[in-house]
N, C-alpha and C. Protein backbone atom coordinates (compact mmCIF):
# COMPACT_ATOMS: atom_id res chain seq x y z
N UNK A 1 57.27 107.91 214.39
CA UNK A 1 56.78 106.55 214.38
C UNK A 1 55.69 106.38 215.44
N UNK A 2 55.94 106.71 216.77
CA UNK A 2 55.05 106.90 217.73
C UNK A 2 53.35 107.49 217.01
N UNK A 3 53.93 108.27 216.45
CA UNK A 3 52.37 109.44 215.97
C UNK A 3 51.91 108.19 215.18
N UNK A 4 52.47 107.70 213.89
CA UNK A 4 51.59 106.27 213.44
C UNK A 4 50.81 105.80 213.53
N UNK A 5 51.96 105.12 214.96
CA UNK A 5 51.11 103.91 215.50
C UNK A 5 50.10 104.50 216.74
N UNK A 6 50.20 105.36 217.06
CA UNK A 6 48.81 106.32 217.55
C UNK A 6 47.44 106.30 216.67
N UNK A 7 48.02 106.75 215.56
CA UNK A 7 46.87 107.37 214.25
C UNK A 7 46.75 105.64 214.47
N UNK A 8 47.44 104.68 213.84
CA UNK A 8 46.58 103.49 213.26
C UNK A 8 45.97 102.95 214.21
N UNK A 9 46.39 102.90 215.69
CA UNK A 9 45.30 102.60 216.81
C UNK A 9 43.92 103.02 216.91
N UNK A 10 43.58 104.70 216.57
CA UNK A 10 42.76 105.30 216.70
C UNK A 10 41.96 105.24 215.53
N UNK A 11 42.61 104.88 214.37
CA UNK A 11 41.41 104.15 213.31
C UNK A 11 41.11 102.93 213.17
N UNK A 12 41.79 102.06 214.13
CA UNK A 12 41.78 100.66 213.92
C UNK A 12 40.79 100.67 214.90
N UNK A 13 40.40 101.49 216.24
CA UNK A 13 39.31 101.39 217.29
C UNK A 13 38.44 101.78 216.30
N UNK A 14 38.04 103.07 215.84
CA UNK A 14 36.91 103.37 214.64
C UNK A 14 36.58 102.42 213.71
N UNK A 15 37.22 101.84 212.78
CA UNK A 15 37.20 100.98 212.43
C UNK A 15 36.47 99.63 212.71
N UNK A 16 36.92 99.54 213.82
CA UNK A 16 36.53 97.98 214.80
C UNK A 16 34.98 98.46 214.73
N UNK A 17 34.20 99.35 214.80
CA UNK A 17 33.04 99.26 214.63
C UNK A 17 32.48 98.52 212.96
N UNK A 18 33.35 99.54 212.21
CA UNK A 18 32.86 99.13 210.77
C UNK A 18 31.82 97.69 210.35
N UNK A 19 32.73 96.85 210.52
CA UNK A 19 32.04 95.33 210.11
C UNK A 19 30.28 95.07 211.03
N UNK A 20 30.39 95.53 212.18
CA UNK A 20 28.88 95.30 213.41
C UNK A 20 28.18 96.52 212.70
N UNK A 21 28.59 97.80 212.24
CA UNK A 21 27.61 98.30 211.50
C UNK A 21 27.39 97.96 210.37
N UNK A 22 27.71 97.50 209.95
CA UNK A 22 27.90 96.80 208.42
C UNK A 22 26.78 95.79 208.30
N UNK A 23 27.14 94.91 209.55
CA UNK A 23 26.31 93.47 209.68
C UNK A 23 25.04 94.00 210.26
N UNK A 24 24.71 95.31 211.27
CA UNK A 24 23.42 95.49 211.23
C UNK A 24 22.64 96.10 210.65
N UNK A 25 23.52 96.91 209.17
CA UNK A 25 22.53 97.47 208.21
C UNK A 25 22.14 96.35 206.72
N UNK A 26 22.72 94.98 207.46
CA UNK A 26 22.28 94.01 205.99
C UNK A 26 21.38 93.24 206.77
N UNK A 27 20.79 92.82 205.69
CA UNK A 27 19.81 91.35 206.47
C UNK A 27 20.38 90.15 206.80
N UNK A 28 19.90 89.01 207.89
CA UNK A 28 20.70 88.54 208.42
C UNK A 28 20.65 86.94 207.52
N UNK A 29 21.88 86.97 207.51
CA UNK A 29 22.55 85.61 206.34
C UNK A 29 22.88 84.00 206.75
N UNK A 30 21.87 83.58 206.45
CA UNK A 30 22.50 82.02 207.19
C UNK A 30 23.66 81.17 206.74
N UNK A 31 24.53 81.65 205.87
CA UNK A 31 25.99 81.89 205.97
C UNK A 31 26.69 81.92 206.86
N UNK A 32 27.65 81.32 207.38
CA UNK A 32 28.95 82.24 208.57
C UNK A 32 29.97 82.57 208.00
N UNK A 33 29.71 83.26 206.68
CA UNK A 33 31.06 83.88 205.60
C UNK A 33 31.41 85.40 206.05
N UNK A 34 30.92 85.80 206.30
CA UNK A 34 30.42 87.44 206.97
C UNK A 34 32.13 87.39 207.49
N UNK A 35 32.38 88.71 207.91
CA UNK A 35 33.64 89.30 208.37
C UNK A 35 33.70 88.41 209.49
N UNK A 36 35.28 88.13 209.84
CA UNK A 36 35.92 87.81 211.31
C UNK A 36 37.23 88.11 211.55
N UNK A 37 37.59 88.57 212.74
CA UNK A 37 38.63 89.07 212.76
C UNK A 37 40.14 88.09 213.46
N UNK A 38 41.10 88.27 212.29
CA UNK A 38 41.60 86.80 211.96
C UNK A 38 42.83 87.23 213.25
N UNK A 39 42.69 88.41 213.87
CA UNK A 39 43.90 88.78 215.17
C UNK A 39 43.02 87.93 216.76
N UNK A 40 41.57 88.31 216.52
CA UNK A 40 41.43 87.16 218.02
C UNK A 40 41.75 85.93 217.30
N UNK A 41 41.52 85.23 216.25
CA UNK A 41 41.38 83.99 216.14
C UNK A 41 42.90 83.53 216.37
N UNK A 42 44.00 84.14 216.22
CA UNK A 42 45.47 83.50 216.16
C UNK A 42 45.60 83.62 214.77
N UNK A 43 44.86 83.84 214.18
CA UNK A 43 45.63 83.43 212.78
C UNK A 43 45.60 84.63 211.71
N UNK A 44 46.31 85.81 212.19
CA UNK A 44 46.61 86.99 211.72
C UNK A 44 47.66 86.44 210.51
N UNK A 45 47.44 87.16 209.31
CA UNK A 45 48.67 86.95 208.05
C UNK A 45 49.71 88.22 209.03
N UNK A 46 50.82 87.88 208.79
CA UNK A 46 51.65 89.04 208.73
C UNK A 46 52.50 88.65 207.10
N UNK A 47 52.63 88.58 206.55
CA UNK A 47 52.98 88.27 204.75
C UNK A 47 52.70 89.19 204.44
N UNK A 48 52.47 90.36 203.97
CA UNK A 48 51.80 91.28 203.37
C UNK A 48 52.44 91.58 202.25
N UNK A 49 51.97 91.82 201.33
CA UNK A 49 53.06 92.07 199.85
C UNK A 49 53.69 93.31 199.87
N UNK A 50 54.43 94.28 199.29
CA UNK A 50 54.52 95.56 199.37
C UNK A 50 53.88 96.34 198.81
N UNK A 51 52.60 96.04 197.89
CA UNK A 51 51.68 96.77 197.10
C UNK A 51 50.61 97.33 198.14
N UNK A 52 50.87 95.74 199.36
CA UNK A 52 49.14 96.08 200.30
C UNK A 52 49.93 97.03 201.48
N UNK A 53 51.20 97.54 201.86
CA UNK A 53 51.80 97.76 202.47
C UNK A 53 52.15 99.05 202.39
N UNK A 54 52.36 99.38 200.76
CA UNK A 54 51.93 101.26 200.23
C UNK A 54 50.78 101.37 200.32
N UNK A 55 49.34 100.53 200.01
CA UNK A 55 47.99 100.79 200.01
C UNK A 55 47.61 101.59 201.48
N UNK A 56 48.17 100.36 202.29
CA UNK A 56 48.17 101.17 203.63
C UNK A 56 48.01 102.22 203.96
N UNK A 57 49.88 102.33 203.98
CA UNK A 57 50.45 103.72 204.39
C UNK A 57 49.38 105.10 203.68
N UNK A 58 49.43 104.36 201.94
CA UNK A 58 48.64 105.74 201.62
C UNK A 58 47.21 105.92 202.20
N UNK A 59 46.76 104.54 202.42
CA UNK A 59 45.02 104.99 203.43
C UNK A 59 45.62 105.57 204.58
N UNK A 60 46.05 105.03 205.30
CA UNK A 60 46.70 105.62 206.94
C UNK A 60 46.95 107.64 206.66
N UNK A 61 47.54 108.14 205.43
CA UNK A 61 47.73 109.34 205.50
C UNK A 61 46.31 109.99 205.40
N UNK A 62 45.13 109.39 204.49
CA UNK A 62 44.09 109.80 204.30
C UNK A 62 43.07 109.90 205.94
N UNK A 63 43.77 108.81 206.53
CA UNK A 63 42.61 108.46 207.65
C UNK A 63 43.16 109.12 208.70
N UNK A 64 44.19 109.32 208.99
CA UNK A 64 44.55 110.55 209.37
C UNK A 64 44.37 111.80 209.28
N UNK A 65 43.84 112.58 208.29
CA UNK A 65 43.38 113.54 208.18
C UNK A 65 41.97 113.57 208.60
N UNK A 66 41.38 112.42 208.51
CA UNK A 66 40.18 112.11 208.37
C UNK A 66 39.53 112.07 210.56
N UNK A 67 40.77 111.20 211.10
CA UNK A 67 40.49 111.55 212.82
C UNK A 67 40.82 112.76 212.97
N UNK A 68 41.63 113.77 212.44
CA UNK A 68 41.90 115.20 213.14
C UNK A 68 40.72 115.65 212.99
N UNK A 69 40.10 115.31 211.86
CA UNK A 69 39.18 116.17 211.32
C UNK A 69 37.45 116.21 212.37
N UNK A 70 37.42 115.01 212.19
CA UNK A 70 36.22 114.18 213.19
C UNK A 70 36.49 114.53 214.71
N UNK A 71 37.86 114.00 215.05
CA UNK A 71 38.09 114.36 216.51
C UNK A 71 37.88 115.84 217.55
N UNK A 72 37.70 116.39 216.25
CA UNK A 72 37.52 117.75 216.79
C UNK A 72 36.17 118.24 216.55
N UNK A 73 35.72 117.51 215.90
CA UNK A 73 33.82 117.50 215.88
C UNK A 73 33.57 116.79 216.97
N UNK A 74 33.92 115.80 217.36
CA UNK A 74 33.29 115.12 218.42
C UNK A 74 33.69 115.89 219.65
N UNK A 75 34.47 116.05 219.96
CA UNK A 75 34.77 117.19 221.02
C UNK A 75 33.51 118.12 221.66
N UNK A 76 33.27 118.77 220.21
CA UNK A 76 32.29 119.67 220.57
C UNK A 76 30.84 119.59 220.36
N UNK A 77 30.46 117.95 220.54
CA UNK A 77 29.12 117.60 219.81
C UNK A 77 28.43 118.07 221.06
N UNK A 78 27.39 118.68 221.08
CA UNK A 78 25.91 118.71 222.21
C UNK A 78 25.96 117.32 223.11
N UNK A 79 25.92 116.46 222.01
CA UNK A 79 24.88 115.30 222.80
C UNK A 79 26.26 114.00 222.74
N UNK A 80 25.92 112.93 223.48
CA UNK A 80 26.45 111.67 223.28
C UNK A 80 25.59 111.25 221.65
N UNK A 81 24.50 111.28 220.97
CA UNK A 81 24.15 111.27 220.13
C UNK A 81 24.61 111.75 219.04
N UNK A 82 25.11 113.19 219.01
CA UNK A 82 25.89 113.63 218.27
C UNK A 82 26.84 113.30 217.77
N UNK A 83 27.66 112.82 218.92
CA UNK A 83 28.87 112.25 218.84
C UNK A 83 28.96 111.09 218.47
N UNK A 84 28.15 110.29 218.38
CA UNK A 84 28.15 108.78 218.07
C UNK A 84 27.81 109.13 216.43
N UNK A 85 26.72 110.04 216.32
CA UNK A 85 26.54 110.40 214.59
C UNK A 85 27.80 110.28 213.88
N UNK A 86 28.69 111.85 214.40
CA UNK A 86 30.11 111.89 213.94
C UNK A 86 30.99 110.56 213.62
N UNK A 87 31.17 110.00 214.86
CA UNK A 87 32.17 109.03 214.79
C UNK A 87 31.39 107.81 213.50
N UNK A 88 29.83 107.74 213.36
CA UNK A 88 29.55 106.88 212.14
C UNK A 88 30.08 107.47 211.11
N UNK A 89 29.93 108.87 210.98
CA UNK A 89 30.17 109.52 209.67
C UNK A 89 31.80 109.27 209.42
N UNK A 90 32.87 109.77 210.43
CA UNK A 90 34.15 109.21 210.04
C UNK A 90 34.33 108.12 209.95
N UNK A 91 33.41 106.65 210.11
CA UNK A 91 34.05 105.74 209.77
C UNK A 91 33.51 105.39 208.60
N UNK A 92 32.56 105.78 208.10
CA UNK A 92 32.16 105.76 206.85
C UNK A 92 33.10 106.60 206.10
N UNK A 93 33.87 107.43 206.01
CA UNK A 93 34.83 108.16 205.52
C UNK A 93 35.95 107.33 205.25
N UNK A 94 36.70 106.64 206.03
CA UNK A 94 37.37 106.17 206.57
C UNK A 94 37.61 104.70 205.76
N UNK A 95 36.33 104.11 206.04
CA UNK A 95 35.97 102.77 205.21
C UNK A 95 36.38 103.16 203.69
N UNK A 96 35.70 104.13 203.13
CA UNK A 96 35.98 104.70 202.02
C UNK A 96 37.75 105.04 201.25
N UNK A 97 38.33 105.40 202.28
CA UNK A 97 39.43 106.22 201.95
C UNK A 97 40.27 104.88 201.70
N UNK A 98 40.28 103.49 202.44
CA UNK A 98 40.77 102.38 202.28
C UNK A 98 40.41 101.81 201.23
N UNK A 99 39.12 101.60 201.13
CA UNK A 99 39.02 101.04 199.64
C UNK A 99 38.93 101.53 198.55
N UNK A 100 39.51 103.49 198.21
CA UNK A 100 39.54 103.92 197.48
C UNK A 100 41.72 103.56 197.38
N UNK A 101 42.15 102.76 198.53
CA UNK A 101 43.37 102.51 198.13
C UNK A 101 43.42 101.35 197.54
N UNK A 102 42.52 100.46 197.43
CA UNK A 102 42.48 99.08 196.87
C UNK A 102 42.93 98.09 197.82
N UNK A 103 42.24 98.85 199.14
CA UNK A 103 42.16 97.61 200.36
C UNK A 103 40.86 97.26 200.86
N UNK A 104 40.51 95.94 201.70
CA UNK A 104 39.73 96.00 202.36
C UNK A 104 39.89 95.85 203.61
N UNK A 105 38.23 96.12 204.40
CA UNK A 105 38.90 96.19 205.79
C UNK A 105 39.56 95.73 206.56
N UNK A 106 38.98 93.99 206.73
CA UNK A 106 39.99 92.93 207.22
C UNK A 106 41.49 92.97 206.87
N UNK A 107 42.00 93.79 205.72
CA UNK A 107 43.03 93.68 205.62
C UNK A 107 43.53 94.79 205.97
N UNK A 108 43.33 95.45 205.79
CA UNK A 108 43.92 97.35 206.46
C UNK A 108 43.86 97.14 207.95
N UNK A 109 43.08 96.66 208.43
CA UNK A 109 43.37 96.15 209.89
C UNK A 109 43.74 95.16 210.48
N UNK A 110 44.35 94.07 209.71
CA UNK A 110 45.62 92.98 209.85
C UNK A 110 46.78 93.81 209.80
N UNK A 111 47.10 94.86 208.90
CA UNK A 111 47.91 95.43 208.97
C UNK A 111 48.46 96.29 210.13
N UNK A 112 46.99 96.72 210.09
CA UNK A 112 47.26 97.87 211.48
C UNK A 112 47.69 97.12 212.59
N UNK A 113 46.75 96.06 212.98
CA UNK A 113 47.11 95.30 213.85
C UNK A 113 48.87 94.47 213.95
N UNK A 114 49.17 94.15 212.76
CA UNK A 114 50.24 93.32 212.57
C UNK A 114 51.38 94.72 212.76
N UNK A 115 51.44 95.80 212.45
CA UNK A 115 52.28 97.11 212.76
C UNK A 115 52.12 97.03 213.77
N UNK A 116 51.49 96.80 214.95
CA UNK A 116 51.66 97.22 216.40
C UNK A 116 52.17 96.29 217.57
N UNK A 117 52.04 94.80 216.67
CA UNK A 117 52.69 93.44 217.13
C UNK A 117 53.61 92.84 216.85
N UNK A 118 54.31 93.13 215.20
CA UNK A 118 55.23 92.32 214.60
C UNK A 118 56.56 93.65 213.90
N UNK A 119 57.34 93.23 214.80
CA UNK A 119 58.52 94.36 214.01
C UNK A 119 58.97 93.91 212.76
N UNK A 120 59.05 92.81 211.98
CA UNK A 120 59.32 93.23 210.59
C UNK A 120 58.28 93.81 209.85
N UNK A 121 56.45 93.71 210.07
CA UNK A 121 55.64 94.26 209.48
C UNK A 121 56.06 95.92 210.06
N UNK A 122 56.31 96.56 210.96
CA UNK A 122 56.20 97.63 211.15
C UNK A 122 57.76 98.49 210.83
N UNK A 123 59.00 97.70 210.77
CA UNK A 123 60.17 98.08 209.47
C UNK A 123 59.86 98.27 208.63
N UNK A 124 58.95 97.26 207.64
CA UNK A 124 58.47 97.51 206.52
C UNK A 124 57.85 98.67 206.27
N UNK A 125 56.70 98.97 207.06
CA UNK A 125 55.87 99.87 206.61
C UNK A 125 56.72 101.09 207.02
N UNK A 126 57.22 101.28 207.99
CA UNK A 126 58.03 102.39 208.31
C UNK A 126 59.00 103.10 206.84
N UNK A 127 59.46 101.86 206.66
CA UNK A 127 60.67 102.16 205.31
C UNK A 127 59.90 102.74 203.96
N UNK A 128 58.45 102.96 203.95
CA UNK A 128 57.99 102.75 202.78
C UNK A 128 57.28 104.53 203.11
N UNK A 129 57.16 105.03 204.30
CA UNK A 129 56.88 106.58 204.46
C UNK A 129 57.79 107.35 204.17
């Protein structure tokens, strides 16, 4: 359980970039619909159904493979440049592997987030590995 909630920390920091790269490769929208993250605001869902709760778990096994994999590229990058390359490339991986589970980000990372704050979200997900 420990290893988990390790792994989902360490993609939920990767991650946490996602949306600011996101927002600086679009043009800028005079909208304020754009991503926000509903854990500073207070108003995190912890509800999660059990469909978004296997979606998870099964991204979490993917994205997991996905930091061993990266983490050990970045290790050995030349440059701070390098390394910042890498870590875009795994979160572009990463982004991917979630919404190839039929999540999105805000929500794969309510989750993550809500697993590391709320013990019935993190029973749940536990019971479902």
């Amino acid at each position: 359980m420990n290893k988990l909630m390790t792994c989902a920390t360490m993609s939920l920091a990767l991650l946490a970039g996602a949306p600011t790269l996101y927002a600086q490769s679009q043009p800028e929208q005079t909208d304020k619909s754009g991503y926000s993250d509903p854990a500073a605001s207070g108003e995190a869902k912890t509800n999660f159904n059990d469909q978004e709760l296997r979606q998870f778990v099964e991204a979490q096994s993917g994205i997991n493979e996905i930091r061993e994999e990266y983490m050990a590229k970045i290790e050995k990058a030349d440059s701070q440049k390098q390394a910042q390359e890498l870590q875009m490339e795994a979160n572009d991986e990463m982004v991917s592997v979630i919404e190839e589970e039929g999540l999105d980000i805000p929500t794969y990372n309510a989750i993550a987030t809500a697993y590391n704050s709320e013990p019935k979200v993190r029973n749940r997900v536990d019971a479902l590995m």
